[in-house]
C-alpha atoms as a PDB file:
ATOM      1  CA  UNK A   1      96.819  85.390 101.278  1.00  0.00           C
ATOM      2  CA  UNK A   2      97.275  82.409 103.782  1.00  0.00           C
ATOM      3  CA  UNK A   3     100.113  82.124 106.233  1.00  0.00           C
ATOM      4  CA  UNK A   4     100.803  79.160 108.464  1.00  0.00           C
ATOM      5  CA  UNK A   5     103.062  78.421 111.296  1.00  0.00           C
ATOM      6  CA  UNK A   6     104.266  75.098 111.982  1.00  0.00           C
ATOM      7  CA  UNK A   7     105.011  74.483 115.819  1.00  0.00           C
ATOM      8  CA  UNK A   8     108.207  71.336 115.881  1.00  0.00           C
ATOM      9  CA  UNK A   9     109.265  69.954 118.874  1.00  0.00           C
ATOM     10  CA  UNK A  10     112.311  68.194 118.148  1.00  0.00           C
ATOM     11  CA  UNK A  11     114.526  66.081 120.753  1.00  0.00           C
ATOM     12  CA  UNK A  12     117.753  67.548 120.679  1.00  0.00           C
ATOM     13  CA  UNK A  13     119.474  64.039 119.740  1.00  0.00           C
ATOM     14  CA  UNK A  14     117.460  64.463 116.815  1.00  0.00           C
ATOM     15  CA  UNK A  15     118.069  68.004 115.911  1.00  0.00           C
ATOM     16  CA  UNK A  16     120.173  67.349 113.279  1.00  0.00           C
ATOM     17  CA  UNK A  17     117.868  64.861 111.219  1.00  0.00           C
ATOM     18  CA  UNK A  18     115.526  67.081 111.512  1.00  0.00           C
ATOM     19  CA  UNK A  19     117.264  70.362 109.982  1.00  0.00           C
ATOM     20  CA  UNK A  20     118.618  68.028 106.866  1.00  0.00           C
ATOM     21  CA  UNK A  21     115.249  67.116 105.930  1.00  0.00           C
ATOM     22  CA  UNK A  22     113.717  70.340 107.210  1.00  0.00           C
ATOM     23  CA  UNK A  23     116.251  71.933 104.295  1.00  0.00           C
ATOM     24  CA  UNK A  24     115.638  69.873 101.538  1.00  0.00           C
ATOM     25  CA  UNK A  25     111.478  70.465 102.264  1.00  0.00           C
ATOM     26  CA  UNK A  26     112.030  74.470 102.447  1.00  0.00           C
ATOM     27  CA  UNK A  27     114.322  74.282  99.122  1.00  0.00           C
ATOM     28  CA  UNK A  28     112.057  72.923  97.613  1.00  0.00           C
ATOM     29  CA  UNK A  29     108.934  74.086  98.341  1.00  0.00           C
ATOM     30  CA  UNK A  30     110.211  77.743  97.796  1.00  0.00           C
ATOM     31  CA  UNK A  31     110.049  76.911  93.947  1.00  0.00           C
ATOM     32  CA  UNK A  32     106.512  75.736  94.331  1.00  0.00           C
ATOM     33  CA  UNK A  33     103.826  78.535  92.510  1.00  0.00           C
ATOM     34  CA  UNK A  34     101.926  80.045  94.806  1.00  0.00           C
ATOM     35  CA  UNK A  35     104.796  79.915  97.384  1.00  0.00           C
ATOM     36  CA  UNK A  36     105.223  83.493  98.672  1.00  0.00           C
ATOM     37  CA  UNK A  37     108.053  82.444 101.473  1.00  0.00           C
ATOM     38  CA  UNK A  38     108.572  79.486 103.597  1.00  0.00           C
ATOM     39  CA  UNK A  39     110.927  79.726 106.381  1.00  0.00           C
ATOM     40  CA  UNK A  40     111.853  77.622 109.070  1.00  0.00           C
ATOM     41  CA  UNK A  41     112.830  79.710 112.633  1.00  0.00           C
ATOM     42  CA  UNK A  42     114.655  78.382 115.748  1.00  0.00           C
ATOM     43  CA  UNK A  43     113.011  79.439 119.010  1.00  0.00           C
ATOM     44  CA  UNK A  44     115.257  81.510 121.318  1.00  0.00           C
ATOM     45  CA  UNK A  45     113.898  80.464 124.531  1.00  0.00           C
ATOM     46  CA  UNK A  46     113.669  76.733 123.665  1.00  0.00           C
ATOM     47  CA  UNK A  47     116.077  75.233 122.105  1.00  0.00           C
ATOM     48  CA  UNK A  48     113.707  72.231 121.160  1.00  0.00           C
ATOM     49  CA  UNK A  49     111.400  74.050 119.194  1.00  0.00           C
ATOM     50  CA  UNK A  50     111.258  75.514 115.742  1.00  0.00           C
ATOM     51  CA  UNK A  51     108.913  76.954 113.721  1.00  0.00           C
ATOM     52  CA  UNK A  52     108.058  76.403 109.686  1.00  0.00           C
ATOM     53  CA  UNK A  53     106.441  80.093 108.898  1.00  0.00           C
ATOM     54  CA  UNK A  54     104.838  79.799 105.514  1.00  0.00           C
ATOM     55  CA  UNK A  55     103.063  82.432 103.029  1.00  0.00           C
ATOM     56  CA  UNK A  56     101.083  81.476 100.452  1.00  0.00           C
ATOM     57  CA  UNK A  57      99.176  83.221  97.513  1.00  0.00           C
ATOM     58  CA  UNK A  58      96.000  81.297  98.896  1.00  0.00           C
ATOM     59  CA  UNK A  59      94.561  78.399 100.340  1.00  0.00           C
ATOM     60  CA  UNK A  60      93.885  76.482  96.996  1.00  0.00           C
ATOM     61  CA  UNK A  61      98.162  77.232  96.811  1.00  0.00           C
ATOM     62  CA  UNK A  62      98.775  75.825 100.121  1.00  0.00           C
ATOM     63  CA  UNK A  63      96.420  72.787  99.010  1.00  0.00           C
ATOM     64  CA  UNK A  64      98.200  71.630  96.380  1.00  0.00           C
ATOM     65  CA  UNK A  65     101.217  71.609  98.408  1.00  0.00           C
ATOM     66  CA  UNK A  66      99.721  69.920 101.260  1.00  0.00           C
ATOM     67  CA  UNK A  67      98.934  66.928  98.516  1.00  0.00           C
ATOM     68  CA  UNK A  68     102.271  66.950  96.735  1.00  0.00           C
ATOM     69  CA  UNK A  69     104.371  63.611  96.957  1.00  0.00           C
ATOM     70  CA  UNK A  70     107.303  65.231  98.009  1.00  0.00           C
ATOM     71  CA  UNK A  71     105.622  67.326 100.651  1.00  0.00           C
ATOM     72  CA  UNK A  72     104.149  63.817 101.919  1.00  0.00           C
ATOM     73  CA  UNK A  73     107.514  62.206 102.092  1.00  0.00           C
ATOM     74  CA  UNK A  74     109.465  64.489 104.144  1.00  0.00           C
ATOM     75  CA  UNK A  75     106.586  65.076 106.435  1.00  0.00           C
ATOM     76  CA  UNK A  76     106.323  61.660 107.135  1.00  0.00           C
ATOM     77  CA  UNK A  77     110.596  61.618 107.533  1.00  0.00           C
ATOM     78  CA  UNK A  78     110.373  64.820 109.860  1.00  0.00           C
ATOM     79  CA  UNK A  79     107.690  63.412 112.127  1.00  0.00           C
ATOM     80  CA  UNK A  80     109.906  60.452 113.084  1.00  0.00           C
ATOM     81  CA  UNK A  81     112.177  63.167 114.550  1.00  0.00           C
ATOM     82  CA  UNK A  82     109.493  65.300 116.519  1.00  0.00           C
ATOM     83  CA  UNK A  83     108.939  64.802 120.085  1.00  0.00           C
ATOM     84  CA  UNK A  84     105.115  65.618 120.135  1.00  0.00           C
ATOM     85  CA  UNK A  85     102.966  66.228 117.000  1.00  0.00           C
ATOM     86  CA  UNK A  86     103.150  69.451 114.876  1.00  0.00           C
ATOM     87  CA  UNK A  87     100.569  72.465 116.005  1.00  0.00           C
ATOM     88  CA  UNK A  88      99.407  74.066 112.933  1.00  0.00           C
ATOM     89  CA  UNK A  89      98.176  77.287 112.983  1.00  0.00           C
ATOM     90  CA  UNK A  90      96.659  79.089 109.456  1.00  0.00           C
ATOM     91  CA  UNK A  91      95.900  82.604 109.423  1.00  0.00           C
ATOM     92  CA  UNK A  92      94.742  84.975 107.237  1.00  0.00           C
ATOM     93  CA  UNK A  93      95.183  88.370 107.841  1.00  0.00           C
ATOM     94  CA  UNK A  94      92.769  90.661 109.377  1.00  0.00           C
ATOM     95  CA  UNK A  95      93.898  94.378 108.803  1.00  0.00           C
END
């Protein structure tokens, strides 16, 4: 099993774009095999910063949506709205 987490910084002016695109990629990508959840959190301390939290079956799962066309698009769509770049983190768990 593979989980990532998906630092955002978003502008608040852009909050908005952000969540509508941020929607349609979690949609989605929850139908994609492999998928176990992907779910995008609000931080409670800053309101410029949210979090994609994904679970996947396994790396090769994660992979193939890394490379999907779709997955491509709305990254490239989401950046535009992100005040720094995204910090990706993968894990894999150790107990």
């Amino acid at each position: 099993m593979l989980k990532i987490i998906a630092k955002c910084n978003v502008s608040e002016e852009d909050s908005a774009k952000f969540i509508q695109n941020a929607t349609q990629l979690v949609n989605i990508t929850r139908k994609e095999k492999g998928c176990i959840s992907y779910e995008l959190f609000h931080d409670l301390e800053n309101k410029d910063i949210y979090y994609f939290i994904e679970e996947w079956k396994d790396v090769d799962a994660a992979k193939v949506h890394g490379s999907s066309d779709y997955f491509k698009a709305a990254i490239s769509t989401i950046a535009s709205t992100l005040s720094t770049p995204i910090e990706i983190n993968k894990l894999q768990k150790a107990l």
